[in-house]
C-alpha atoms as a PDB file:
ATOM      1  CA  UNK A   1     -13.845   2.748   4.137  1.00  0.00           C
ATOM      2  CA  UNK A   2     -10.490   3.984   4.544  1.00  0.00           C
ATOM      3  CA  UNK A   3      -9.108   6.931   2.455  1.00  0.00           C
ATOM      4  CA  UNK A   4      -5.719   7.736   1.160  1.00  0.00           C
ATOM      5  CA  UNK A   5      -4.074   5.078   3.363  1.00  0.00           C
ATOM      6  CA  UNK A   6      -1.901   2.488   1.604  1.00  0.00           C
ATOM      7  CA  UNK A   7      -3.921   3.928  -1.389  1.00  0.00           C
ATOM      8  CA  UNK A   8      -2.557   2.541  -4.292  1.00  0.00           C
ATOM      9  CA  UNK A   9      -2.373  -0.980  -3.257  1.00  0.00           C
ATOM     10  CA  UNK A  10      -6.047  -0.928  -2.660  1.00  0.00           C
ATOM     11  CA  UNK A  11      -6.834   0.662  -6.044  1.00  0.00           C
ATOM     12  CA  UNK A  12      -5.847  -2.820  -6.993  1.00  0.00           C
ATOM     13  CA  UNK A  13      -8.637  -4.426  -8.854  1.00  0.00           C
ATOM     14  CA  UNK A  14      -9.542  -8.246 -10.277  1.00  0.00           C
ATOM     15  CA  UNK A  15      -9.298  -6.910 -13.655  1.00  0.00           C
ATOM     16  CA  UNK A  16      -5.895  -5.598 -13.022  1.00  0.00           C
ATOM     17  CA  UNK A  17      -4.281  -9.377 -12.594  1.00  0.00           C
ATOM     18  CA  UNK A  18      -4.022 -11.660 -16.097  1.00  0.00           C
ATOM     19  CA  UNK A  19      -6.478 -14.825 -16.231  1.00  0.00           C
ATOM     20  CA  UNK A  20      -3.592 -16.544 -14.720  1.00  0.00           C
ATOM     21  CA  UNK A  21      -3.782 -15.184 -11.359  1.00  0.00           C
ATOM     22  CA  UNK A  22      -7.962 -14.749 -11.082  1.00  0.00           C
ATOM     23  CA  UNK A  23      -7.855 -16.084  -8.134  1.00  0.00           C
ATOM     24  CA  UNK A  24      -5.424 -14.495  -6.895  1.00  0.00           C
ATOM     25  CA  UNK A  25      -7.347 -11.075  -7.648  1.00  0.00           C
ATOM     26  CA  UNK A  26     -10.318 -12.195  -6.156  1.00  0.00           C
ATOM     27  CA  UNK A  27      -8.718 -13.244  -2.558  1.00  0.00           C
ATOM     28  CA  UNK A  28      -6.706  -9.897  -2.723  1.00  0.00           C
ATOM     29  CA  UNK A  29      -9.898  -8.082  -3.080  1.00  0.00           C
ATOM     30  CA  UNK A  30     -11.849  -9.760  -0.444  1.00  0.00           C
ATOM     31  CA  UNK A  31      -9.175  -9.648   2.066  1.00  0.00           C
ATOM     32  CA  UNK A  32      -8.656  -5.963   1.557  1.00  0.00           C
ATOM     33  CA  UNK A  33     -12.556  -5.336   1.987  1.00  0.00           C
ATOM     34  CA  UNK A  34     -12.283  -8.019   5.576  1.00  0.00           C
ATOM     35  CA  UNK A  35      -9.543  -5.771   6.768  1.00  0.00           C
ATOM     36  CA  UNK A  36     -11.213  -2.749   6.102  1.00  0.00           C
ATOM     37  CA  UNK A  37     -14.281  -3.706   7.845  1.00  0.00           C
ATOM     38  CA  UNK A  38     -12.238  -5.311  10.318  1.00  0.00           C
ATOM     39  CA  UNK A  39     -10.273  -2.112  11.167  1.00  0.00           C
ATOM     40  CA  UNK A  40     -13.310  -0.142  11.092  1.00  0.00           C
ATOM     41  CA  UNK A  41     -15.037  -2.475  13.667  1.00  0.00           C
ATOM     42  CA  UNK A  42     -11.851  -2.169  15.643  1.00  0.00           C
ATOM     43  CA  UNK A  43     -11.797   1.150  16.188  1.00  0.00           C
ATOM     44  CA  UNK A  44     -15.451   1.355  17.332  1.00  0.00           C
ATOM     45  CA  UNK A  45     -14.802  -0.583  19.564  1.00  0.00           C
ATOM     46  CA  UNK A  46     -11.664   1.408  20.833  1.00  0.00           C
ATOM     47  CA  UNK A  47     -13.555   4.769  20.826  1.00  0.00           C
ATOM     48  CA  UNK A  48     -16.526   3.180  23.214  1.00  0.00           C
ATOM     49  CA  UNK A  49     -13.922   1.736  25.388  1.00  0.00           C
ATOM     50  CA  UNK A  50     -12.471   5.738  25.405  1.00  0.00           C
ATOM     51  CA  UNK A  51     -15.836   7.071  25.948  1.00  0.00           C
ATOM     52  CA  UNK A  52     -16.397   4.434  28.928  1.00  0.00           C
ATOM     53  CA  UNK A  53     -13.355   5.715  30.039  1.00  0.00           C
ATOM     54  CA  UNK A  54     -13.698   9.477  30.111  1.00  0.00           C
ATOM     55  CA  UNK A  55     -17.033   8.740  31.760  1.00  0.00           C
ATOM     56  CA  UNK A  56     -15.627   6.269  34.402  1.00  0.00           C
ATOM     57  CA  UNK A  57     -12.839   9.173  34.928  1.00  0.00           C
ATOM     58  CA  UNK A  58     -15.585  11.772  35.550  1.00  0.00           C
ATOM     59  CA  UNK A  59     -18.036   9.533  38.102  1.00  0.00           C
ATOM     60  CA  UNK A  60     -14.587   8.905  40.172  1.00  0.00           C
ATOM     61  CA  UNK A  61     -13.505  12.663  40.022  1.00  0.00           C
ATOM     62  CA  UNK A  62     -16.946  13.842  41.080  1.00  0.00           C
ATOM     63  CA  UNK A  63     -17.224  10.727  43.792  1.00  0.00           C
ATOM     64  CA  UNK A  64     -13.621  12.021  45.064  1.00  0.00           C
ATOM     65  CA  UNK A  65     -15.211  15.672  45.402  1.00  0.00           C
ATOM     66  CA  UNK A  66     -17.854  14.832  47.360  1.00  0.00           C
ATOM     67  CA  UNK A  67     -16.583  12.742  49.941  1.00  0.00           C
ATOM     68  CA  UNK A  68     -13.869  15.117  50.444  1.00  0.00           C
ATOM     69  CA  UNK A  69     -13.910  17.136  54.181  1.00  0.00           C
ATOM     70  CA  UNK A  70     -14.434  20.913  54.076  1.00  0.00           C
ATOM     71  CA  UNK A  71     -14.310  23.530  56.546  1.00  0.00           C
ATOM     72  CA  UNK A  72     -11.498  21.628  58.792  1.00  0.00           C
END
């Protein structure tokens, strides 16, 4: 879950809203809980793509080492 950003909107709950707007409440909450498992998901998948990257960055440094000439 996310903490302390956009805080107070998501402190929101279906018993804040008047029977009125029920349904209202209940989307809110559900979307909030989607985009919070949606951003989560996200940035999983950004931090693997970063740790592919580092690791991609090392193979080609070490690659670039070794087929360099020496002693010329």
């Amino acid at each position: 879950m996310r903490y302390k950003l956009d805080a107070e909107p998501r402190d929101a709950q279906p018993d804040s809203y008047t029977m009125f707007a029920i349904s209202a409440a209940l989307t809110y909450t559900q979307m909030i809980d989607f985009a919070d498992q949606d951003l989560i998901d996200k940035s999983k998948h950004a931090m693997d793509i970063n740790d592919r990257l580092i690791k991609t960055a090392g193979i080609q440094d070490e690659a670039e080492r070794q087929s360099t000439l020496e002693g010329i």
